[in-house]
N, C-alpha and C. Protein backbone atom coordinates (compact mmCIF):
# COMPACT_ATOMS: atom_id res chain seq x y z
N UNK A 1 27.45 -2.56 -7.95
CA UNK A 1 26.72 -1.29 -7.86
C UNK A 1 25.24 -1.56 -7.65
N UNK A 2 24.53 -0.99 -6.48
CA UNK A 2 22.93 -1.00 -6.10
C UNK A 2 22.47 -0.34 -7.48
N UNK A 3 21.43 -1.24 -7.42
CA UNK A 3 20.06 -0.73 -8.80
C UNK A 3 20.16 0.88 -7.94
N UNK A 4 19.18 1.70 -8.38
CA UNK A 4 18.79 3.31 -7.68
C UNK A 4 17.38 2.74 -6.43
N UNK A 5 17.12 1.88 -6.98
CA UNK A 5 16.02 1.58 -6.09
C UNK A 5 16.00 0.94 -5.13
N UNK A 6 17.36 0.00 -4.82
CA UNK A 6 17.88 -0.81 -3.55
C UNK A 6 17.56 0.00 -2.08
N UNK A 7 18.04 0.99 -1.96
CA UNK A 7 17.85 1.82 -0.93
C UNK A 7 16.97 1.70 -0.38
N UNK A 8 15.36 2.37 -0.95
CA UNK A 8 14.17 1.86 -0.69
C UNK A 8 13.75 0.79 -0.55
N UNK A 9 14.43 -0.29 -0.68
CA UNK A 9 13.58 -1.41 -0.97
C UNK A 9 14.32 -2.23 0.39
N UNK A 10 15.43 -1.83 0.57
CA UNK A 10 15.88 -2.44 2.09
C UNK A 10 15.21 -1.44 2.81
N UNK A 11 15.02 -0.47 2.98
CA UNK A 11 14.74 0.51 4.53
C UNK A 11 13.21 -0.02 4.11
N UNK A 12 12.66 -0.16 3.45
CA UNK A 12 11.26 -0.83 3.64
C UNK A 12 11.13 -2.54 3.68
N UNK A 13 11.96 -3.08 3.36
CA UNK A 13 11.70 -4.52 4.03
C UNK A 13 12.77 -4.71 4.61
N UNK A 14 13.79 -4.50 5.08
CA UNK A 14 14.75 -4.85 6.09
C UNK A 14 15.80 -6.23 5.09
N UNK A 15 16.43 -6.39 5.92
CA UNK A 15 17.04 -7.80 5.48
C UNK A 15 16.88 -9.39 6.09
N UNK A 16 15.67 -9.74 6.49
CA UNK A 16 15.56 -10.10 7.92
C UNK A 16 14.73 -12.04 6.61
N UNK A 17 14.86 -12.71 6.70
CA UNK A 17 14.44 -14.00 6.02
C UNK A 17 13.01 -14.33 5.89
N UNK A 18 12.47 -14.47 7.09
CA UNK A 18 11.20 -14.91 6.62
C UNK A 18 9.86 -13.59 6.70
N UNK A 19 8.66 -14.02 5.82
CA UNK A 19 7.73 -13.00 6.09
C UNK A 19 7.45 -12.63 7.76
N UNK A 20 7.42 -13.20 8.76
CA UNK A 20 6.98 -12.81 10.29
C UNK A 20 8.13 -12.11 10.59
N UNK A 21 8.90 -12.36 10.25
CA UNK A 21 10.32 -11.87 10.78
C UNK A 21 10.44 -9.99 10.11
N UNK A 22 10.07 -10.47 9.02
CA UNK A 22 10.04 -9.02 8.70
C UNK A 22 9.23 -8.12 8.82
N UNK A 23 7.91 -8.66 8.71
CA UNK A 23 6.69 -7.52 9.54
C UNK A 23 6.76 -7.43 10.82
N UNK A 24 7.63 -8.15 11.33
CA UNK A 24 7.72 -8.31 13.17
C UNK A 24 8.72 -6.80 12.72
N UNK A 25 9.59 -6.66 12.29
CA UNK A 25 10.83 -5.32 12.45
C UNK A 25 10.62 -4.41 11.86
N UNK A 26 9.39 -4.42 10.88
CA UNK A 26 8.88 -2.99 9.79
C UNK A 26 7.21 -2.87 9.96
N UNK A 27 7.30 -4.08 10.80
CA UNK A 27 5.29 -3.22 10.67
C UNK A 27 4.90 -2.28 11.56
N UNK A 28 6.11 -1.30 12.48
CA UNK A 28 5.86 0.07 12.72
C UNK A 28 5.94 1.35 11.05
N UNK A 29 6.89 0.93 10.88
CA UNK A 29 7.59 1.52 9.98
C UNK A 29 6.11 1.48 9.11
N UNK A 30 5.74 0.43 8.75
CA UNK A 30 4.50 0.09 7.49
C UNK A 30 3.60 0.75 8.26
N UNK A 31 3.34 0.65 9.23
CA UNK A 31 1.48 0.43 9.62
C UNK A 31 1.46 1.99 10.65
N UNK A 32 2.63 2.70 11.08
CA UNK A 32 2.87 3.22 12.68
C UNK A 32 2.66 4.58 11.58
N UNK A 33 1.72 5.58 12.82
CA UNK A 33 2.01 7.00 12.42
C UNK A 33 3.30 8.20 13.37
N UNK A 34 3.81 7.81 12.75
CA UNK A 34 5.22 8.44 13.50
C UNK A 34 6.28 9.51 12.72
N UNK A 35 6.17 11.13 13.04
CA UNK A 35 7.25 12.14 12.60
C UNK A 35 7.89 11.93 12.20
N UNK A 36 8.60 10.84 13.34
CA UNK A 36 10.25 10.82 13.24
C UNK A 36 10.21 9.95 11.69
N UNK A 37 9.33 8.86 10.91
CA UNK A 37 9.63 8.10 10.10
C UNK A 37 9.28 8.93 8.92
N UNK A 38 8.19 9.46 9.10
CA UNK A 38 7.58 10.76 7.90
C UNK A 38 8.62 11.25 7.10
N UNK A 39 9.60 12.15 8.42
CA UNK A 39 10.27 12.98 8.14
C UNK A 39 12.18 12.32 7.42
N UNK A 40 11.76 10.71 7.72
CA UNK A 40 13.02 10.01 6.98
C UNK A 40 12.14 9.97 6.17
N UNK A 41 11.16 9.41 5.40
CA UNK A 41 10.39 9.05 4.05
C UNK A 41 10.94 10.43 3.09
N UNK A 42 10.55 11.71 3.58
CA UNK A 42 10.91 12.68 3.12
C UNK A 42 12.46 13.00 2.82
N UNK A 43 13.16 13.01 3.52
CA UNK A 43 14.86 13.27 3.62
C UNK A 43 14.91 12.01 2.56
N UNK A 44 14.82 10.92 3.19
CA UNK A 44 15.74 10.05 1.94
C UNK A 44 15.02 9.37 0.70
N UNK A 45 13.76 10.03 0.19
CA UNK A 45 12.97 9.43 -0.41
C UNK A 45 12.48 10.47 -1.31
N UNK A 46 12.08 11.81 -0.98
CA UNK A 46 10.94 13.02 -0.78
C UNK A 46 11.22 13.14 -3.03
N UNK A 47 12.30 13.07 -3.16
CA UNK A 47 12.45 13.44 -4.66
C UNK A 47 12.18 12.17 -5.33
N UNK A 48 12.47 10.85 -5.00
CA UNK A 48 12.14 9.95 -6.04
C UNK A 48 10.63 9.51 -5.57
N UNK A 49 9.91 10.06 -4.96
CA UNK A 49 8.15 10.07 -4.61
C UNK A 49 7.86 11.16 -5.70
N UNK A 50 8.07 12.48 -5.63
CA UNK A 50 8.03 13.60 -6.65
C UNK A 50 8.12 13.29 -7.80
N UNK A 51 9.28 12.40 -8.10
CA UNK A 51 9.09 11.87 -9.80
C UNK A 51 8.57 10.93 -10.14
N UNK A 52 8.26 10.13 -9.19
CA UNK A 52 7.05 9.32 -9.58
C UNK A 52 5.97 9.89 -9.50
N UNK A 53 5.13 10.92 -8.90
CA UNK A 53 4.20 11.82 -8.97
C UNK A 53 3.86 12.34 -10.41
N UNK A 54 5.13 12.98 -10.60
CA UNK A 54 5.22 13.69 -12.14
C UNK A 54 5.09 12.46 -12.88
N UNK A 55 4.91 11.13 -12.94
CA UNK A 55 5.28 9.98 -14.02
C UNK A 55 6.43 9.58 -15.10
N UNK A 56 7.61 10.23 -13.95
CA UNK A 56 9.16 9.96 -14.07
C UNK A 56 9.17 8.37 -13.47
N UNK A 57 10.52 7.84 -13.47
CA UNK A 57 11.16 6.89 -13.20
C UNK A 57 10.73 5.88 -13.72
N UNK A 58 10.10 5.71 -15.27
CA UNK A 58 9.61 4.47 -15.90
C UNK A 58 10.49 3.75 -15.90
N UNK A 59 11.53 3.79 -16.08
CA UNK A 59 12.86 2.73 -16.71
C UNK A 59 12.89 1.86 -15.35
N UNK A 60 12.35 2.22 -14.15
CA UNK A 60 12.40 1.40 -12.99
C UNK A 60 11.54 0.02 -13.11
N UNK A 61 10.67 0.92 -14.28
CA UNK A 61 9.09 -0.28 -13.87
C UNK A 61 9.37 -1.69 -14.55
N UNK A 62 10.69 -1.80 -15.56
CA UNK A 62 11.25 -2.62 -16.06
C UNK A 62 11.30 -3.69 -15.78
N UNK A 63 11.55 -3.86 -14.31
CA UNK A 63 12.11 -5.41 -13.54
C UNK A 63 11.26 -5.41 -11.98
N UNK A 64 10.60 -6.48 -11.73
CA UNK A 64 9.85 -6.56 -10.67
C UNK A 64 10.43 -5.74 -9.55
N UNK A 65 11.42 -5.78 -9.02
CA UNK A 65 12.14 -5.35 -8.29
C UNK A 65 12.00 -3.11 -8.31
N UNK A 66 11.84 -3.27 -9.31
CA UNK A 66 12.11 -1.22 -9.88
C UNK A 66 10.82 -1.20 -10.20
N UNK A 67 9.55 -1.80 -10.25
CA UNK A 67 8.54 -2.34 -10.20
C UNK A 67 7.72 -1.88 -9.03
N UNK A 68 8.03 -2.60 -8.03
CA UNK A 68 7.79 -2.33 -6.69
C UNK A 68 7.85 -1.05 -5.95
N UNK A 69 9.01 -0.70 -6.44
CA UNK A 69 9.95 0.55 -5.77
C UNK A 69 8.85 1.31 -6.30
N UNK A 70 8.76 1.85 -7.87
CA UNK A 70 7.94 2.65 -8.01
C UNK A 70 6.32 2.58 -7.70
N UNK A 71 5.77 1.33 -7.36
CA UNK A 71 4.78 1.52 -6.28
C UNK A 71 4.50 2.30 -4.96
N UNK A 72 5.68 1.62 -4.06
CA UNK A 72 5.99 2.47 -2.92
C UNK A 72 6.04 3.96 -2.95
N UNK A 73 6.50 4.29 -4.30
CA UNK A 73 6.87 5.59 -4.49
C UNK A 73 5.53 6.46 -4.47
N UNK A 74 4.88 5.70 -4.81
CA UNK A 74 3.21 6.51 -5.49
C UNK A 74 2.20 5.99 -4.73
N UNK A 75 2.38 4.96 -3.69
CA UNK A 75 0.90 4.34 -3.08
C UNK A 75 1.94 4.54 -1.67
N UNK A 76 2.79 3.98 -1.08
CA UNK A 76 2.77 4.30 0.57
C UNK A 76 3.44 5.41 0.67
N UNK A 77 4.23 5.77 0.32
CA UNK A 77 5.28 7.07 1.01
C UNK A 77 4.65 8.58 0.83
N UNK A 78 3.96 8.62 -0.13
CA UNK A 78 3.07 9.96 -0.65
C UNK A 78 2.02 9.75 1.46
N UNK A 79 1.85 8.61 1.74
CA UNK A 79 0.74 8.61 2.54
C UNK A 79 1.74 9.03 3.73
N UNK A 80 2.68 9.03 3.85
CA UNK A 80 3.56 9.60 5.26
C UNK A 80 4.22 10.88 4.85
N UNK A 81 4.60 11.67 3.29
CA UNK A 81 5.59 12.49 3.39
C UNK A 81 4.17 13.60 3.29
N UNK A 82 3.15 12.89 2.65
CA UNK A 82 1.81 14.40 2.67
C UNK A 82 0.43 14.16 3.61
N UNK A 83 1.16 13.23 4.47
CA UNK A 83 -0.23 12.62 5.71
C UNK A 83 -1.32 14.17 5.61
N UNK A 84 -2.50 13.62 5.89
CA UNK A 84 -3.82 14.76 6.19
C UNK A 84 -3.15 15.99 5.27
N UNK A 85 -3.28 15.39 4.05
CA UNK A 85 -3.30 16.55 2.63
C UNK A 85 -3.80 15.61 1.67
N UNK A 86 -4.32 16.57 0.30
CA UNK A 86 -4.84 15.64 -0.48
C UNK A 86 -3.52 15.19 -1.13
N UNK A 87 -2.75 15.86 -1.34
CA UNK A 87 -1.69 15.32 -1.86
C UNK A 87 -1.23 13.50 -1.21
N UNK A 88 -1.61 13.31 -0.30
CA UNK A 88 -1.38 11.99 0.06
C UNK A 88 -1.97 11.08 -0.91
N UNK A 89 -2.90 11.44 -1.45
CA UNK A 89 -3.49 9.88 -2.45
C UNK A 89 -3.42 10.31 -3.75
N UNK A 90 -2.18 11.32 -4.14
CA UNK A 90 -2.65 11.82 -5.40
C UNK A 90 -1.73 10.70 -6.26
N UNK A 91 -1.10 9.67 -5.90
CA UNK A 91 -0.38 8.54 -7.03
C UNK A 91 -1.32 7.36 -7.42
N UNK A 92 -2.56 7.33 -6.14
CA UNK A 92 -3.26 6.33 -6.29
C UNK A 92 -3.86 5.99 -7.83
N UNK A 93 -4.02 6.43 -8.41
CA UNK A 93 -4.60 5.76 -9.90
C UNK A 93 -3.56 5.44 -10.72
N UNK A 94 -2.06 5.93 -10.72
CA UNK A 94 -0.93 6.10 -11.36
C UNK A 94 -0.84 4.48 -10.70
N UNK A 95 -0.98 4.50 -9.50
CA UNK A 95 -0.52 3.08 -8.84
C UNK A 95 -0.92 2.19 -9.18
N UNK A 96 -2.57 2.43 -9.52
CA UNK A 96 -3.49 0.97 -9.66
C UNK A 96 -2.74 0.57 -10.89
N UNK A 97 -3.07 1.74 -11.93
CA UNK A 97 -2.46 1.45 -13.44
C UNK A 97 -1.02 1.02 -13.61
N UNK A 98 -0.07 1.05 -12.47
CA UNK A 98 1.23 0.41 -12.84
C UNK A 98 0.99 -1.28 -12.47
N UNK A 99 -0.04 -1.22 -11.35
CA UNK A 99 -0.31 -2.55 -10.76
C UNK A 99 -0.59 -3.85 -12.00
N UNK A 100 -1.48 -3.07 -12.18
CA UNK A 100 -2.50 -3.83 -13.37
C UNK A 100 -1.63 -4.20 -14.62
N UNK A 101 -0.37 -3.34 -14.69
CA UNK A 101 0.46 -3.36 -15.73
C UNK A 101 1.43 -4.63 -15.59
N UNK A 102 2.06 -4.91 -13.91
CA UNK A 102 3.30 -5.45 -13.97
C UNK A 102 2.29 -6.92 -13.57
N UNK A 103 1.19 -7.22 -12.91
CA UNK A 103 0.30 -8.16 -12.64
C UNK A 103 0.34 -8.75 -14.13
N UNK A 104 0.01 -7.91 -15.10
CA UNK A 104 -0.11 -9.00 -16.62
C UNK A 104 1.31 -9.70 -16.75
N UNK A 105 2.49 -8.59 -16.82
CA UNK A 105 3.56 -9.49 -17.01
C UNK A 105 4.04 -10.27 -15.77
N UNK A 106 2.85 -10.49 -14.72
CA UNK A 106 3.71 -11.69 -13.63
C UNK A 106 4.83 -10.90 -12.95
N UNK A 107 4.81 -9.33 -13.25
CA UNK A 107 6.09 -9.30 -12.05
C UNK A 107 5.79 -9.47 -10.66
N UNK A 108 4.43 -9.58 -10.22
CA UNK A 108 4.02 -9.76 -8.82
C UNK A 108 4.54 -10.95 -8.18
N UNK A 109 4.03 -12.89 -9.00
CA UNK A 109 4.80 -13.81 -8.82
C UNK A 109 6.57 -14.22 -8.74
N UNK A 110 7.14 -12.94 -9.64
CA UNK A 110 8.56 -12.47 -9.27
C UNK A 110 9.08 -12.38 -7.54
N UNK A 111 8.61 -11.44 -7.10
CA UNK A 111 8.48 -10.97 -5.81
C UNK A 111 8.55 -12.08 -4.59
N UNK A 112 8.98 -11.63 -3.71
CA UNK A 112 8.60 -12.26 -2.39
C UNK A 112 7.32 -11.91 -1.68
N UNK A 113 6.59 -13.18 -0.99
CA UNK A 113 5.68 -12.85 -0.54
C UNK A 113 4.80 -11.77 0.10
N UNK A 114 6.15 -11.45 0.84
CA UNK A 114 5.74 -10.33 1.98
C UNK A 114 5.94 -9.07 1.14
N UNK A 115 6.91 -8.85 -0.06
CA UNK A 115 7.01 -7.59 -0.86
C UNK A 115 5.25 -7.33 -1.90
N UNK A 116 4.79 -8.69 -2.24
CA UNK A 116 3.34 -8.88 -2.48
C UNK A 116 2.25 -8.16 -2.10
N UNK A 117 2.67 -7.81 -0.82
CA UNK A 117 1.65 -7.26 0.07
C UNK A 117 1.45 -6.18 -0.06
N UNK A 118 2.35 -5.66 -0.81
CA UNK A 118 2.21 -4.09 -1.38
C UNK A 118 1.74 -3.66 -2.42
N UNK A 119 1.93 -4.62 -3.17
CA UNK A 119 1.27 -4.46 -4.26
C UNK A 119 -0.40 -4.36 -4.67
N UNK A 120 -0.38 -5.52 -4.19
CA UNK A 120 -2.20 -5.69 -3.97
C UNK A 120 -2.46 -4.79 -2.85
N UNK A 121 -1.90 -4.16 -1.66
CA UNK A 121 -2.86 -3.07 -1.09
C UNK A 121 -3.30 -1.67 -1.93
N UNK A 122 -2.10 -1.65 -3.33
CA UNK A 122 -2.75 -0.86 -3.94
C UNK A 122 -4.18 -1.06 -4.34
N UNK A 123 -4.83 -2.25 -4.62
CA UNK A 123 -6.07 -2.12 -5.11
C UNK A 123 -7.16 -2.03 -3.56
N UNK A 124 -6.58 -2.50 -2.37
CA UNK A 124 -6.93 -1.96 -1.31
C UNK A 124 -7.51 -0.62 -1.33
N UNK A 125 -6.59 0.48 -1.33
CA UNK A 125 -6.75 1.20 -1.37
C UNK A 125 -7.38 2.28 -2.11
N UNK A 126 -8.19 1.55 -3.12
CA UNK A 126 -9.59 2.01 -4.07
C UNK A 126 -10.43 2.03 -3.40
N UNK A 127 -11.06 3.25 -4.52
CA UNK A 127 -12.80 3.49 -3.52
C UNK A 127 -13.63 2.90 -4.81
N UNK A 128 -13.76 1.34 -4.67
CA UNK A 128 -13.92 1.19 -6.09
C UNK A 128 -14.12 -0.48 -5.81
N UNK A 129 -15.59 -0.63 -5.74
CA UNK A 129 -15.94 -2.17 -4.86
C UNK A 129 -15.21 -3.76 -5.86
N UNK A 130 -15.35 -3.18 -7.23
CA UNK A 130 -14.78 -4.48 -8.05
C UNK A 130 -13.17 -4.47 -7.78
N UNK A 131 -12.48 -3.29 -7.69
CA UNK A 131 -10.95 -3.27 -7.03
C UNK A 131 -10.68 -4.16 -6.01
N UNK A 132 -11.50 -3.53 -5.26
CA UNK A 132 -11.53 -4.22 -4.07
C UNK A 132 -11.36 -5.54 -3.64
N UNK A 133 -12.52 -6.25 -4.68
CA UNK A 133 -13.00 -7.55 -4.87
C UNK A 133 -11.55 -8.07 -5.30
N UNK A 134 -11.23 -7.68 -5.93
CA UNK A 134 -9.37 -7.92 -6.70
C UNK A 134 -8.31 -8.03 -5.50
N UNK A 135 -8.60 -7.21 -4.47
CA UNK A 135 -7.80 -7.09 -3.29
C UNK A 135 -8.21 -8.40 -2.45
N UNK A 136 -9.28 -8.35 -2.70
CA UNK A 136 -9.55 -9.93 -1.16
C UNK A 136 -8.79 -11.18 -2.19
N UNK A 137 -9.28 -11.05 -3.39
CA UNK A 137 -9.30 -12.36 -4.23
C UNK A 137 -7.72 -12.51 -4.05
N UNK A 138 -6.90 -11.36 -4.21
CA UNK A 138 -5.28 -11.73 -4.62
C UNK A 138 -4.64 -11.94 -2.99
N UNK A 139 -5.44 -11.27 -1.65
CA UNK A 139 -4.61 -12.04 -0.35
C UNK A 139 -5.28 -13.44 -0.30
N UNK A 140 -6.47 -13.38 -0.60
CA UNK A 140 -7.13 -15.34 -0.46
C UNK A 140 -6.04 -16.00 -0.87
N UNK A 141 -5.55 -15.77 -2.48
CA UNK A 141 -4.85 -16.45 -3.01
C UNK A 141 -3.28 -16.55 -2.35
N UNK A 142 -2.83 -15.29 -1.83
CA UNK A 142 -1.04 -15.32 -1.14
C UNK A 142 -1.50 -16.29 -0.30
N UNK A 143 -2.05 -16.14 0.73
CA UNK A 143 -3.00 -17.11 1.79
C UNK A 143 -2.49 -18.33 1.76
N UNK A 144 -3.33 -18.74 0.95
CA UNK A 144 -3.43 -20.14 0.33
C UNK A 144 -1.94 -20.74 -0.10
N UNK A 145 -1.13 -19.83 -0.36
CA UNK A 145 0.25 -20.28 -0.92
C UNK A 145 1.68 -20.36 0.28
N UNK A 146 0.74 -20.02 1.55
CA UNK A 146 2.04 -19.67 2.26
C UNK A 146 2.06 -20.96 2.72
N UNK A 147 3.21 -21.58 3.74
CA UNK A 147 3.26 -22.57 4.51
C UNK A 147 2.68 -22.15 6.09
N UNK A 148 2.19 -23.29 6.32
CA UNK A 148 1.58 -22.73 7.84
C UNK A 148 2.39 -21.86 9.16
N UNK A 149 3.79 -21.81 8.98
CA UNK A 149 4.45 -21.04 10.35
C UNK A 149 4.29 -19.65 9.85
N UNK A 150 4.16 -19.49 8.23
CA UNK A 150 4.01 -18.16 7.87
C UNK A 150 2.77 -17.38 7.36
N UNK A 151 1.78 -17.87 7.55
CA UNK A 151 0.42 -18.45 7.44
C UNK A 151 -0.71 -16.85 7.95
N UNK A 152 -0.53 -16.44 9.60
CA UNK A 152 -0.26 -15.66 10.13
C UNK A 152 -0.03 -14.53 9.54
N UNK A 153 0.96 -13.96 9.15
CA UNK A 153 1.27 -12.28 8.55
C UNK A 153 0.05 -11.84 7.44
N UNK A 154 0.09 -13.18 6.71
CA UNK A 154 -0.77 -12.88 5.55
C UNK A 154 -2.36 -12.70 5.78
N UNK A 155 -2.64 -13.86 6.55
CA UNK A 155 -4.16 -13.87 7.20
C UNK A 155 -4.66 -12.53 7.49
N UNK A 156 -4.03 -11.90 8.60
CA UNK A 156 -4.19 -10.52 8.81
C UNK A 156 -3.83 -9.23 7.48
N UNK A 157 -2.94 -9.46 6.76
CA UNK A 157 -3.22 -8.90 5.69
C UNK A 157 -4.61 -8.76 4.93
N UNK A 158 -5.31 -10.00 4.85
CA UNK A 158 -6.48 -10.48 4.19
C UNK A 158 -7.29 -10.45 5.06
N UNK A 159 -7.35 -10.21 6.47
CA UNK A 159 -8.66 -9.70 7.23
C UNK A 159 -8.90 -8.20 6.74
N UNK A 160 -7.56 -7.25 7.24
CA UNK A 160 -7.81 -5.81 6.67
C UNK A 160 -8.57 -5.57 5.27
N UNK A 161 -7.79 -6.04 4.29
CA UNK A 161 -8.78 -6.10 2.53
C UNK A 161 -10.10 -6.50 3.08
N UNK A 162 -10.31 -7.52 3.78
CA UNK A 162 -12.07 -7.62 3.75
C UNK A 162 -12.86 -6.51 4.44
N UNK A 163 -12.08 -5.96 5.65
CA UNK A 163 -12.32 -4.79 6.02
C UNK A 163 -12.31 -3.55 5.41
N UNK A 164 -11.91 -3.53 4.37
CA UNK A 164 -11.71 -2.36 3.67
C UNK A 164 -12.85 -2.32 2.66
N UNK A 165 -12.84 -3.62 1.97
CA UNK A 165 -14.33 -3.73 1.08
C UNK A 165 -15.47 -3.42 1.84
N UNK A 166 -15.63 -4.07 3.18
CA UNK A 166 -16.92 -3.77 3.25
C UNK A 166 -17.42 -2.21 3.59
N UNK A 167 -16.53 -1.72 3.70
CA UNK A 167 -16.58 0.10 3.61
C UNK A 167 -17.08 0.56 2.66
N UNK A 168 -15.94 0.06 1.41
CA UNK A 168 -16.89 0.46 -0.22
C UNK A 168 -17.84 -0.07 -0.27
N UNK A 169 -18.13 -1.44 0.03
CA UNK A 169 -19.50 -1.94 -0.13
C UNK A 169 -20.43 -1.53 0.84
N UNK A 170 -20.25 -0.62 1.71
CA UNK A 170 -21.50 0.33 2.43
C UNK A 170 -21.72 1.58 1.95
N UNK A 171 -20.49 2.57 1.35
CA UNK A 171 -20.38 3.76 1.07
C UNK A 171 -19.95 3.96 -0.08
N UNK A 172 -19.38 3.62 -0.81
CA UNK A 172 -18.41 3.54 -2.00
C UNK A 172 -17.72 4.37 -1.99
N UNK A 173 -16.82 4.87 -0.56
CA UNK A 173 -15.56 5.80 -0.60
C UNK A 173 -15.02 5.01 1.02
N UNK A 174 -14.20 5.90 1.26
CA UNK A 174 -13.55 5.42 2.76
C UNK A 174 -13.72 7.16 3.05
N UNK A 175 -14.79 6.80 4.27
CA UNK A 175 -15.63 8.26 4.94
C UNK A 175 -13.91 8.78 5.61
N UNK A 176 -13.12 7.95 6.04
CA UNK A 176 -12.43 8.76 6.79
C UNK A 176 -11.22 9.77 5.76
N UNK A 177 -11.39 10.05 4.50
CA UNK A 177 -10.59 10.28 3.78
C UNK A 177 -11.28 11.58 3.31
N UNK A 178 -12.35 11.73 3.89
CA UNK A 178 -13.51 13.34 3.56
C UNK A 178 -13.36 14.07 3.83
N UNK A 179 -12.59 14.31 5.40
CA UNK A 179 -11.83 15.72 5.66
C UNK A 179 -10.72 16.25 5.22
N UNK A 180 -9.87 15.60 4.73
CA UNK A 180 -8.88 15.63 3.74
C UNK A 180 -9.48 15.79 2.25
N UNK A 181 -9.84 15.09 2.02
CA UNK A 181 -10.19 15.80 0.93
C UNK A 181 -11.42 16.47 0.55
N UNK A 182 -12.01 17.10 1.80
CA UNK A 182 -12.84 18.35 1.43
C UNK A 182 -14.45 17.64 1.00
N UNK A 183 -14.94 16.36 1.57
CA UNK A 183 -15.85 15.61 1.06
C UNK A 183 -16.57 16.09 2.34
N UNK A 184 -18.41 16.28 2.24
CA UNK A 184 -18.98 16.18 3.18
C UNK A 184 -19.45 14.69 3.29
N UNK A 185 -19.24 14.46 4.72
CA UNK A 185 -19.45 13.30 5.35
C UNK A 185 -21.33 13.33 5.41
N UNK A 186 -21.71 11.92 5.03
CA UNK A 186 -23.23 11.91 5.42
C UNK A 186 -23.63 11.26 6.82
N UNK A 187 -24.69 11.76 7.11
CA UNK A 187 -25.14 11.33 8.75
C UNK A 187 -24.50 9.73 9.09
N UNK A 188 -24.64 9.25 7.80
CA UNK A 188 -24.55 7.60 7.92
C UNK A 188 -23.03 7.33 8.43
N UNK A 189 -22.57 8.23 7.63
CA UNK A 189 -20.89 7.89 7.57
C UNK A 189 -19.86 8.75 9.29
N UNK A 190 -20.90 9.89 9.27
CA UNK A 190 -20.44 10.22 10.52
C UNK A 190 -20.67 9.77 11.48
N UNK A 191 -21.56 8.51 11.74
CA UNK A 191 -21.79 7.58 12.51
C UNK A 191 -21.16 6.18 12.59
N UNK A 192 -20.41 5.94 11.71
CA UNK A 192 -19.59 5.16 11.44
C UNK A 192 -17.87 5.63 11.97
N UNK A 193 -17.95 7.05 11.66
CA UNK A 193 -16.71 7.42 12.08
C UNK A 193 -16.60 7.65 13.70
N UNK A 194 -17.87 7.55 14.47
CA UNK A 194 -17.54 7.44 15.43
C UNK A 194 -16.65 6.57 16.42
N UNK A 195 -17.29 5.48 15.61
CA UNK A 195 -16.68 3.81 16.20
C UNK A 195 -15.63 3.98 15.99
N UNK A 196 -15.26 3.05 17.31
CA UNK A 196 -13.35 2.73 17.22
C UNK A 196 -13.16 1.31 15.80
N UNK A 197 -12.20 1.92 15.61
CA UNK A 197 -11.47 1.18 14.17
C UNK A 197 -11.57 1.54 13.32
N UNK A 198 -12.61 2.72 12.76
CA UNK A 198 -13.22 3.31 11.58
C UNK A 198 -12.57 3.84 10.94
N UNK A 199 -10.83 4.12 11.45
CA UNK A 199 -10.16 4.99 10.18
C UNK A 199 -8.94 4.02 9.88
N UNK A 200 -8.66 3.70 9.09
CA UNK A 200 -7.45 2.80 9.13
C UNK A 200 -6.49 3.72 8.80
């Protein structure tokens, strides 16, 4: 019998062996803004995102594995089932704080590399420069641990985190997250949002 959380945890990493292999077949799925995937996040997901919202499904957070799941639940899928609403980042602090939780007991070193990557983008995804600092420090470190054919997936993981800090470390928010949530943008930042790459 599948844990409750298996489901999710294959349609988001596939079954596929090595880390390239698997961001090669899900890094639309991860990275792509696409309806058609939204609207599966929602159909086969939309209620166990909701109770992790509400700060249901603790008994998951138990084992690295139900761990994870309820990450996903509260840091990526909220960002495709409520895209351009505030409701999209409303798990983010629920997230950091589960992060910070399963990081003490090592469920992160549990994990597979490439499932790693999720974890720490939660602190990515702070508007919050010492977080941040936590985000470069923990891909330096995956980095450093991979073997060189797999070397690659991660690198670029850990270019984005440095890209992402130096945002907080210019603004101390991510400007592109102001129209959504109702923030006025300053001259500085609407000049920034001009440039190509400026919204991740």
């Amino acid at each position: 019998m599948h844990a409750p959380w298996q489901p999710l945890l294959d349609w988001w990493f596939g079954h596929a062996e090595s880390a390239s292999e698997v961001a090669a077949e899900k890094g639309k799925l991860w990275f792509g803004k696409r309806n058609s995937q939204d609207l599966e996040a929602q159909t086969r997901f939309g209620v166990f995102v909701d109770q992790a919202l509400a700060g249901e499904l603790t008994e998951w957070t138990q084992c690295p594995e139900g761990w994870l799941a309820v990450v996903l639940l509260l840091d990526q899928l909220p960002r495709m089932i409520y895209r351009e609403t505030p409701k999209a980042f409303s798990g983010d602090l629920r997230a950091q704080k589960l992060v910070a939780q399963g990081i003490a007991a090592d469920f992160d070193r549990q994990l597979k590399p490439i499932q790693r990557v999720f974890i720490y983008l939660v602190f990515e995804h702070c508007e919050n420069l010492a977080v941040q600092n936590e985000a470069v420090s923990r891909f330096i470190e995956l980095v450093a641990e991979q073997p060189e054919s797999e070397r690659a997936v991660f690198a670029d993981n850990l270019d984005y985190a440095e890209r992402h800090r130096k945002v907080i470390a210019q603004f101390g928010r991510f400007p592109h997250r102001n129209s959504v949530l109702g923030r006025k943008s300053t001259t500085e930042e609407l000049e920034f949002l001009s440039r190509p790459g400026s919204r991740f």
